[in-house]
C-alpha atoms as a PDB file:
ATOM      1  CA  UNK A   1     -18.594   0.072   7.891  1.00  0.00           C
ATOM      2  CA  UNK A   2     -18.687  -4.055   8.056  1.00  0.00           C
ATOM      3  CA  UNK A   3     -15.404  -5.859   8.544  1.00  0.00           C
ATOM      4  CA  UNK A   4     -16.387  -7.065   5.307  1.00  0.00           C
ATOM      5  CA  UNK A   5     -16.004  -3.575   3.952  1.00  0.00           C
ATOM      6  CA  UNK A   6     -13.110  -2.822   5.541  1.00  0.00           C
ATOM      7  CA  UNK A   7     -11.446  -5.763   4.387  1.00  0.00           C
ATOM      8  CA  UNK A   8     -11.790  -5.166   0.866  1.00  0.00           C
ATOM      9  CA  UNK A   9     -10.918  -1.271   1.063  1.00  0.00           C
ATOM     10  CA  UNK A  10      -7.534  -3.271   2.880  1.00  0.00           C
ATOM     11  CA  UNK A  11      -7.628  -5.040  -0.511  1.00  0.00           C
ATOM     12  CA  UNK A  12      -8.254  -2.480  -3.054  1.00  0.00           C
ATOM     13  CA  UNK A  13      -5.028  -0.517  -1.084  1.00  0.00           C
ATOM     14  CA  UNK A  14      -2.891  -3.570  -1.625  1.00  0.00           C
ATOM     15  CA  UNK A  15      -3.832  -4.201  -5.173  1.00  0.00           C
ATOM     16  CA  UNK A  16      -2.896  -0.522  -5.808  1.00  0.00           C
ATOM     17  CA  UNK A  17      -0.038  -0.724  -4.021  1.00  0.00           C
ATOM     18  CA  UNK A  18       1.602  -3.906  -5.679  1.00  0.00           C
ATOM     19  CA  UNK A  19       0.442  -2.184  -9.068  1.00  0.00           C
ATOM     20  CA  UNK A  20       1.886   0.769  -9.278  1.00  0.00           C
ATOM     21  CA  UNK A  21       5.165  -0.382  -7.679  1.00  0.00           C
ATOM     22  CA  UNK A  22       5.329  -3.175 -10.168  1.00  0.00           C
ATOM     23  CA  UNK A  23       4.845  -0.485 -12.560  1.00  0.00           C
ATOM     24  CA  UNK A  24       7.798   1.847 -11.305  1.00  0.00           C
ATOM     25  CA  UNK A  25       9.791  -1.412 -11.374  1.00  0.00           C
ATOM     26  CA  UNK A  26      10.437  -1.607  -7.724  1.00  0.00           C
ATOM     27  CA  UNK A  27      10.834  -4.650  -5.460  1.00  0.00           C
ATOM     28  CA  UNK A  28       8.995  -4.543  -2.416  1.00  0.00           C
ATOM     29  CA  UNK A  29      12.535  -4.296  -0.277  1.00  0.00           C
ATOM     30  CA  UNK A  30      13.009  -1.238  -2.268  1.00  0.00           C
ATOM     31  CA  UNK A  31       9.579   0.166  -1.553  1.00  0.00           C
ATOM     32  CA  UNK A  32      10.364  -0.419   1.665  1.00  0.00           C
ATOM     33  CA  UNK A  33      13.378   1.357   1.802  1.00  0.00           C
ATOM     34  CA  UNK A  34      12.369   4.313   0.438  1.00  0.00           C
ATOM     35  CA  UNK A  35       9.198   4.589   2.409  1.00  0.00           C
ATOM     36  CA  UNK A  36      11.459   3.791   5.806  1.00  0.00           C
ATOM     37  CA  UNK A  37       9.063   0.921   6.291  1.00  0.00           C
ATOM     38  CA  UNK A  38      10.304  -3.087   6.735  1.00  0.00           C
ATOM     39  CA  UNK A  39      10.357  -5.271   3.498  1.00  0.00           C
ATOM     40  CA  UNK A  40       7.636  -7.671   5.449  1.00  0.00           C
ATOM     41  CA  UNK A  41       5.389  -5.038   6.220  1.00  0.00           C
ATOM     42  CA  UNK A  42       4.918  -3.428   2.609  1.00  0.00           C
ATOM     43  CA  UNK A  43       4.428  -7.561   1.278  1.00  0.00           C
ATOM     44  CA  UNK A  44       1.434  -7.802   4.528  1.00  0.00           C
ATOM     45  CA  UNK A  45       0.140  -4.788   3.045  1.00  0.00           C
ATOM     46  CA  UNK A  46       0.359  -5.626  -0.509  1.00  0.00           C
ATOM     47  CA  UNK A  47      -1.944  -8.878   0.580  1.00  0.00           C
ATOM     48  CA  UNK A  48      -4.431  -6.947   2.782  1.00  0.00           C
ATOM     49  CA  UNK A  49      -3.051  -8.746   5.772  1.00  0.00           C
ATOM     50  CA  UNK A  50      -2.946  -5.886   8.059  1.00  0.00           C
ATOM     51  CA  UNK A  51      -4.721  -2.752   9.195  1.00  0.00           C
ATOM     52  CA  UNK A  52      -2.310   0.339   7.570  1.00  0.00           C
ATOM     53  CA  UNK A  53      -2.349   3.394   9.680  1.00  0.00           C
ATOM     54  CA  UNK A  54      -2.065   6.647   7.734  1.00  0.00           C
ATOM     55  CA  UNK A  55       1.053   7.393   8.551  1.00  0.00           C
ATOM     56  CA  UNK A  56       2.261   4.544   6.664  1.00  0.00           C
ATOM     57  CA  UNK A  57      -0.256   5.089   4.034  1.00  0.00           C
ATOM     58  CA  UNK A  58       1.135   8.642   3.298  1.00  0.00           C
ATOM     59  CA  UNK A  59       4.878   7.111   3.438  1.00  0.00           C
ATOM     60  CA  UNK A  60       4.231   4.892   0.854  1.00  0.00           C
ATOM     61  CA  UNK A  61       2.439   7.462  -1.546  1.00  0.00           C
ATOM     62  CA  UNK A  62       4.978   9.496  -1.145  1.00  0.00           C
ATOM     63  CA  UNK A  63       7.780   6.368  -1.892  1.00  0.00           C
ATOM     64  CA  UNK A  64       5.578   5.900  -5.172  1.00  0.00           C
ATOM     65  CA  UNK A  65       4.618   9.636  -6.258  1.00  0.00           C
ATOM     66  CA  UNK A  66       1.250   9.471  -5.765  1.00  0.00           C
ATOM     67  CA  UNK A  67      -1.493  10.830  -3.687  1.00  0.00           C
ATOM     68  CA  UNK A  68      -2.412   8.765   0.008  1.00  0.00           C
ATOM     69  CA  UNK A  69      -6.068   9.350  -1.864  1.00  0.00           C
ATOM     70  CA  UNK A  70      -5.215   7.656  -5.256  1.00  0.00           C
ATOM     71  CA  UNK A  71      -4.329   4.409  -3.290  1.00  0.00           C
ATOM     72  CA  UNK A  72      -7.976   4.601  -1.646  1.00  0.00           C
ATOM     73  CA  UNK A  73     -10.055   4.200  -4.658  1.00  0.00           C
ATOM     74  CA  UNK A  74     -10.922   1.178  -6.865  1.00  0.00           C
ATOM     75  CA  UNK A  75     -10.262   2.480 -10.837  1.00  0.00           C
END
């Protein structure tokens, strides 16, 4: 996989992300604090500025109700 590649699967994750907890009507601090994560974090994620491990990625499927998988995929 290219860091191109990589990038944008960082990207699709974020755009999910930001979705669906704009859709649950959440602020990212509140994401945050259900997911046990910091406020800064979820917004670097939410931009594709950092490399998510899957712990985190499972913490904040769980904070939204969704699969870790569902966040993965481009719809």
């Amino acid at each position: 996989m290219s860091g191109a590649e990589k990038h944008e699967l960082r990207k699709v994750f974020g755009t999910k992300v930001r979705r669906i907890r704009k859709e649950r009507g959440l602020s990212q601090e509140a994401l945050a604090d259900v997911a046990g994560l910091h406020r800064t974090f979820v917004g670097f994620v939410e931009r594709a500025e950092t490399n998510v491990s899957i712990d985190n990625i499972g913490r904040i499927a769980d904070a939204l109700g969704v699969s870790a998988a569902s966040l993965l995929t481009s719809e």
